[in-house]
N, C-alpha and C. Protein backbone atom coordinates (compact mmCIF):
# COMPACT_ATOMS: atom_id res chain seq x y z
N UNK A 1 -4.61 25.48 -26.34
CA UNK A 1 -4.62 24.62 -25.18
C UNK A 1 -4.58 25.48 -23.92
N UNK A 2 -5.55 25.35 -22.77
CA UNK A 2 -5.62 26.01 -21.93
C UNK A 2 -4.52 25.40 -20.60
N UNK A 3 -3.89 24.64 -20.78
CA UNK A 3 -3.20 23.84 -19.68
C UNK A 3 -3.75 22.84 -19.06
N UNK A 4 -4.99 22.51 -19.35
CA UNK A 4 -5.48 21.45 -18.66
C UNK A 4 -5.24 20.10 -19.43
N UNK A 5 -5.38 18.55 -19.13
CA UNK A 5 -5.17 17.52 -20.13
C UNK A 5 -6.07 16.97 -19.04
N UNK A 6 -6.76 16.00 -20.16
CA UNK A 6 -7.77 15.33 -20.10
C UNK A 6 -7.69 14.20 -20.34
N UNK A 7 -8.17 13.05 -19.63
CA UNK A 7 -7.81 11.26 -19.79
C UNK A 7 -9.22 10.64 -19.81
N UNK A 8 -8.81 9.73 -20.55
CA UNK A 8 -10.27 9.20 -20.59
C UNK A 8 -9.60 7.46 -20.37
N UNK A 9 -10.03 6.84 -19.01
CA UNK A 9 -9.78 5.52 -19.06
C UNK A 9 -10.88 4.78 -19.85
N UNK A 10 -10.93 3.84 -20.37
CA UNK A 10 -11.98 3.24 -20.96
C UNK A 10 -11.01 1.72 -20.82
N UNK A 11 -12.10 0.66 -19.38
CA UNK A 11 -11.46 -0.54 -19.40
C UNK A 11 -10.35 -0.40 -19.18
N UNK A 12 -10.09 0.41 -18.13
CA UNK A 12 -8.13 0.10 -18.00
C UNK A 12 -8.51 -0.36 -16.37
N UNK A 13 -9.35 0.22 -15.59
CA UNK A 13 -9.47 -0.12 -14.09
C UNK A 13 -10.62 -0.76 -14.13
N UNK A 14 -10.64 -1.63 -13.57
CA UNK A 14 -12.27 -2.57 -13.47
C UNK A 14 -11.87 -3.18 -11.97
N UNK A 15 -13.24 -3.90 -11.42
CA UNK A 15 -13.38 -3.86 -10.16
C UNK A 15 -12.40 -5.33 -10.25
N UNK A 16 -12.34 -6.32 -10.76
CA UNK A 16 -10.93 -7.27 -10.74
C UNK A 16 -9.35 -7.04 -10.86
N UNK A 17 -9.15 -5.92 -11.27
CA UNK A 17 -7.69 -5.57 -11.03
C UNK A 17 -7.28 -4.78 -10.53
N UNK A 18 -8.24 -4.34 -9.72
CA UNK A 18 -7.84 -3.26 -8.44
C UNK A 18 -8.25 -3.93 -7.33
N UNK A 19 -7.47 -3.66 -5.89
CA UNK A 19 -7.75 -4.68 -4.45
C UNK A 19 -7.10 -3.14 -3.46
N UNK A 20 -8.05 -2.95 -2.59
CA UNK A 20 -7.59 -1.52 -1.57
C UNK A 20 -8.30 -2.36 -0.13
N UNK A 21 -7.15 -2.09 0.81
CA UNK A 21 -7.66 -1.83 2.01
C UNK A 21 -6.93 -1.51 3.16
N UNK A 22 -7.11 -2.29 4.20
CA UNK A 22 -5.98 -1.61 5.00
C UNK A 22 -5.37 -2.69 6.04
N UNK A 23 -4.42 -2.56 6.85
CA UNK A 23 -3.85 -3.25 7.91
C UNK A 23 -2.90 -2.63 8.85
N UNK A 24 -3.23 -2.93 10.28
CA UNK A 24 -2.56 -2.18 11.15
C UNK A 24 -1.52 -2.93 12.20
N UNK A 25 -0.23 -2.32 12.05
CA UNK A 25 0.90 -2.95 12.06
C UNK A 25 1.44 -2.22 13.46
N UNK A 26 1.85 -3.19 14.40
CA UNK A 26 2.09 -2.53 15.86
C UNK A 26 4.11 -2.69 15.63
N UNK A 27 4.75 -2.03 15.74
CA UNK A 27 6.22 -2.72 15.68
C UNK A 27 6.51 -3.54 17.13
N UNK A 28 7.28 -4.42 16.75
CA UNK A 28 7.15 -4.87 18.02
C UNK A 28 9.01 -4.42 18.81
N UNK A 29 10.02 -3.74 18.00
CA UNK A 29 11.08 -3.05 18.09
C UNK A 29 11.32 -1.28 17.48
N UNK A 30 11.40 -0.49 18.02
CA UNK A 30 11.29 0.58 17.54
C UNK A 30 12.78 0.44 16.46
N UNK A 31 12.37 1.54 15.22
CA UNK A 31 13.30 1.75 14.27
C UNK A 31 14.07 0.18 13.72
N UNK A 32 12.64 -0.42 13.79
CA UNK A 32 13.41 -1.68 12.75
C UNK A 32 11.97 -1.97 12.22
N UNK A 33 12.31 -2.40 10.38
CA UNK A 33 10.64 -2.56 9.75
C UNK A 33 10.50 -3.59 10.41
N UNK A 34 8.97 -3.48 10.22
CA UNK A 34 7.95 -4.55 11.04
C UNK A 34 6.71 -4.74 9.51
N UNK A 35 6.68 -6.10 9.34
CA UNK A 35 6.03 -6.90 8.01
C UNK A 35 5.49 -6.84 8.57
N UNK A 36 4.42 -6.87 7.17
CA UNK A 36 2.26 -7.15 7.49
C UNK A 36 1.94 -8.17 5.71
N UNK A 37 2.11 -9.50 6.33
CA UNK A 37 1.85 -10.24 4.59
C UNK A 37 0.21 -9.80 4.72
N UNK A 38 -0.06 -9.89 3.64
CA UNK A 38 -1.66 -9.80 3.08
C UNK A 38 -1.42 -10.66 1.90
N UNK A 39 -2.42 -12.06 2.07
CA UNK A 39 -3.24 -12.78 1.55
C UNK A 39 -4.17 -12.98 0.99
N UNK A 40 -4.84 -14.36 -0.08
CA UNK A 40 -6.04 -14.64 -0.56
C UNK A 40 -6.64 -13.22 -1.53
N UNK A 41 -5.73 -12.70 -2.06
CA UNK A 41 -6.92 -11.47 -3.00
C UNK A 41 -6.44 -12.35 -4.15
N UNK A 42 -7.11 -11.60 -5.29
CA UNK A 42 -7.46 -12.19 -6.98
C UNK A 42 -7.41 -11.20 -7.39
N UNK A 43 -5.99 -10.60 -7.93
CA UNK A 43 -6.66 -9.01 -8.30
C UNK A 43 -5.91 -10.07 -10.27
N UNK A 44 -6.27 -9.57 -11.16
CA UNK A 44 -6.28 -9.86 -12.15
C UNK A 44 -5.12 -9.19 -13.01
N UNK A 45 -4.58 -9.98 -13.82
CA UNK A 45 -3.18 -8.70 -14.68
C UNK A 45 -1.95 -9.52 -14.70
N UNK A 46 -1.00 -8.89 -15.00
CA UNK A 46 0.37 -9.81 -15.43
C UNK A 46 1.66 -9.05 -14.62
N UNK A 47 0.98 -7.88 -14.65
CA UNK A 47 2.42 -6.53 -13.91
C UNK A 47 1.12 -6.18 -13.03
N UNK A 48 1.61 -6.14 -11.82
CA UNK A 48 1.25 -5.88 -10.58
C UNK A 48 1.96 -4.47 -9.74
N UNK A 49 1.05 -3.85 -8.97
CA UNK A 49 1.84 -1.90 -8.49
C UNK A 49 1.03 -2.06 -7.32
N UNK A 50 1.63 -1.61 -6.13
CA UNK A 50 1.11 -1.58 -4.69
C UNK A 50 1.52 0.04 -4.71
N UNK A 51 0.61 0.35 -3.77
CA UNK A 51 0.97 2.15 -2.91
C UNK A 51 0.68 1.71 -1.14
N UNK A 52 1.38 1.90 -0.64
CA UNK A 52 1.26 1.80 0.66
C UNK A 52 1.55 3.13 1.21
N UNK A 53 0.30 3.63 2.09
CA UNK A 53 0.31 4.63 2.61
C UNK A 53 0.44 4.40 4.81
N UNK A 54 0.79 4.77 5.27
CA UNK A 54 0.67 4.89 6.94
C UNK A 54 -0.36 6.40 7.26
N UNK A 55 -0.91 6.32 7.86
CA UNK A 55 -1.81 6.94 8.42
C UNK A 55 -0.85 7.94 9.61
N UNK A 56 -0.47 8.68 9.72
CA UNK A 56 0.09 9.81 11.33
C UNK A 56 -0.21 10.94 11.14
N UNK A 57 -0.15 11.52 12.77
CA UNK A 57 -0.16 12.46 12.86
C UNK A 57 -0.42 14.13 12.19
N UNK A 58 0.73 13.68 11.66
CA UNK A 58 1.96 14.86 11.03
C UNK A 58 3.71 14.17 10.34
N UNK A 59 3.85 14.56 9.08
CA UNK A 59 5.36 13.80 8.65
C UNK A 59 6.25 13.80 10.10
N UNK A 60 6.83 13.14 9.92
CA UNK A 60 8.00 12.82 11.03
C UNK A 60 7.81 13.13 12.67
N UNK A 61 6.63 12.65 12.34
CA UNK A 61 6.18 12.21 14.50
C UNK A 61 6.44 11.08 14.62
N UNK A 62 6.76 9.67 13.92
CA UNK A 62 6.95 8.79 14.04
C UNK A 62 7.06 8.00 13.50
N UNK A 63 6.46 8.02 11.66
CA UNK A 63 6.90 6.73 11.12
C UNK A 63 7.70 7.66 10.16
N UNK A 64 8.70 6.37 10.27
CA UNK A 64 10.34 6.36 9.34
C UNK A 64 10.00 6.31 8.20
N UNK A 65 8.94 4.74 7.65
CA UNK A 65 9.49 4.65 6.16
C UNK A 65 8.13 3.51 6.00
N UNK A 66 8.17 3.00 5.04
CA UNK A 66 6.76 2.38 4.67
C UNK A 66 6.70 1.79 3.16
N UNK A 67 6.74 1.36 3.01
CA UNK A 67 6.83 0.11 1.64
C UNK A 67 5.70 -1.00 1.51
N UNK A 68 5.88 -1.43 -0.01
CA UNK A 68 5.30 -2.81 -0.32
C UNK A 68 6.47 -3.34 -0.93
N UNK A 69 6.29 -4.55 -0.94
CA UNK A 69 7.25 -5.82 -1.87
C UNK A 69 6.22 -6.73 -2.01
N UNK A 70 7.21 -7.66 -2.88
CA UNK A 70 6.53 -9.18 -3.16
C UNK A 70 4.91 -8.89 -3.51
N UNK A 71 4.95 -8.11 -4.21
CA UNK A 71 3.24 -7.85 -4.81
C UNK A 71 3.13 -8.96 -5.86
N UNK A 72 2.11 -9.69 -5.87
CA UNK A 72 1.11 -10.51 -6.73
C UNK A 72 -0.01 -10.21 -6.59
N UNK A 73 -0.54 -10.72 -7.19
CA UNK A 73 -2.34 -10.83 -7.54
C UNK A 73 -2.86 -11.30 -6.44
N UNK A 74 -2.11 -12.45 -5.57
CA UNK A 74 -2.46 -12.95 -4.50
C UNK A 74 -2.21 -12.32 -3.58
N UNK A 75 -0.93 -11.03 -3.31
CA UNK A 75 -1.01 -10.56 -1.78
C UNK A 75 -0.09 -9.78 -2.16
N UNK A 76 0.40 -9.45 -0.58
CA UNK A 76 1.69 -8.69 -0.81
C UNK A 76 2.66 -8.17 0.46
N UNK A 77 3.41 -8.33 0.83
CA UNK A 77 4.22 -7.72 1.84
C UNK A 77 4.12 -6.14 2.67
N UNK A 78 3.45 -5.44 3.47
CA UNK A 78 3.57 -4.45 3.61
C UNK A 78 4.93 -4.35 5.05
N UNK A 79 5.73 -3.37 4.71
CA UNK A 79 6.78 -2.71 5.88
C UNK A 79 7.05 -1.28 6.12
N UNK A 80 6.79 -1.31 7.46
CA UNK A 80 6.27 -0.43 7.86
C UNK A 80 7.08 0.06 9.58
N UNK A 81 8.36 0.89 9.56
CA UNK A 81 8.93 1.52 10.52
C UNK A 81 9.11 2.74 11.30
N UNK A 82 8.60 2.36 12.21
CA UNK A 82 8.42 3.90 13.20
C UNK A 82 9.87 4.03 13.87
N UNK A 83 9.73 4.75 14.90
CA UNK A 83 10.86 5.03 15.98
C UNK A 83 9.90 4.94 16.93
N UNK A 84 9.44 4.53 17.15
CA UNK A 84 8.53 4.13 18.48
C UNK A 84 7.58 2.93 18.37
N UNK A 85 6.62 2.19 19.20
CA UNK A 85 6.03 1.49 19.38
C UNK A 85 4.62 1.93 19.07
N UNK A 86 4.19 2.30 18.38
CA UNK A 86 2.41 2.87 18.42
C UNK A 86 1.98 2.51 17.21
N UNK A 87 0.34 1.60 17.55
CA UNK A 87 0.21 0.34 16.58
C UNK A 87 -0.49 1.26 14.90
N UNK A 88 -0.39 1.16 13.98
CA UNK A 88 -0.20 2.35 12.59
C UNK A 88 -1.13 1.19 11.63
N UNK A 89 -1.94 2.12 11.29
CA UNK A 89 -3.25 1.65 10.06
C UNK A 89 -2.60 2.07 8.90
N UNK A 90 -2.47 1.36 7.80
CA UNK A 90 -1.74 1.42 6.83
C UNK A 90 -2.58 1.22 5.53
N UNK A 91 -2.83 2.31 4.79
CA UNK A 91 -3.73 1.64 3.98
C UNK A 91 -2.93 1.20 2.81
N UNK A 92 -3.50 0.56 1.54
CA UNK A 92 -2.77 -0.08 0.49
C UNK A 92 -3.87 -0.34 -0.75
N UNK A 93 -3.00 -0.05 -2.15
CA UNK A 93 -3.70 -0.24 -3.34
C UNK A 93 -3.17 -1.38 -3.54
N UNK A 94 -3.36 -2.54 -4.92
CA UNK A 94 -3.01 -3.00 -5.82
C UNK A 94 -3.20 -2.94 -7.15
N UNK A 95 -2.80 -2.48 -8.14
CA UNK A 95 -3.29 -3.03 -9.36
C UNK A 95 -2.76 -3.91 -10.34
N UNK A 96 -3.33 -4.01 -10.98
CA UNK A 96 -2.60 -5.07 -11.89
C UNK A 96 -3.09 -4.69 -13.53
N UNK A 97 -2.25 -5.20 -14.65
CA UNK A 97 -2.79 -4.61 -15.56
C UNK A 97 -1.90 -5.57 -16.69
């Protein structure tokens, strides 16, 4: 074995149980989260996984912290806290499986 490992998905990701995009969240109080619901998707599956990413700078110019909750098939909660006011593109996976 040379150290490498090798995966082979077959039918584990298909274009119905994956949902990506993005939303941009202005706080309207510095250093307190500020929600972004996202609505109306169909992502397909029974156990549902969000990644929420924020878009800056550089680590620690300004955003604190960044989460999903309340993930379903239908949507999902994104939160998202800076220490300042400057409006932050947030991108986000779902899957479901």
């Amino acid at each position: 074995m040379d150290g490498r490992a090798d995966l082979l998905v077959n039918r584990v990701i298909s274009f119905d149980n994956v949902a990506m995009g993005t939303v941009a969240i202005t706080p309207s109080t510095a250093n307190r989260p500020q929600p972004a619901t996202i609505t109306g998707l169909n992502v397909t599956g029974t156990t549902f996984r969000a990644w929420a990413c924020p878009m800056s700078s550089a680590p620690g110019t300004g955003v604190l912290g960044c989460t999903a909750t309340a993930v379903t098939g239908a949507g999902l909660t994104i939160w998202l806290n800076r220490k300042d006011l400057v409006r932050t593109t947030v991108h986000r996976v779902i899957t479901g499986s």
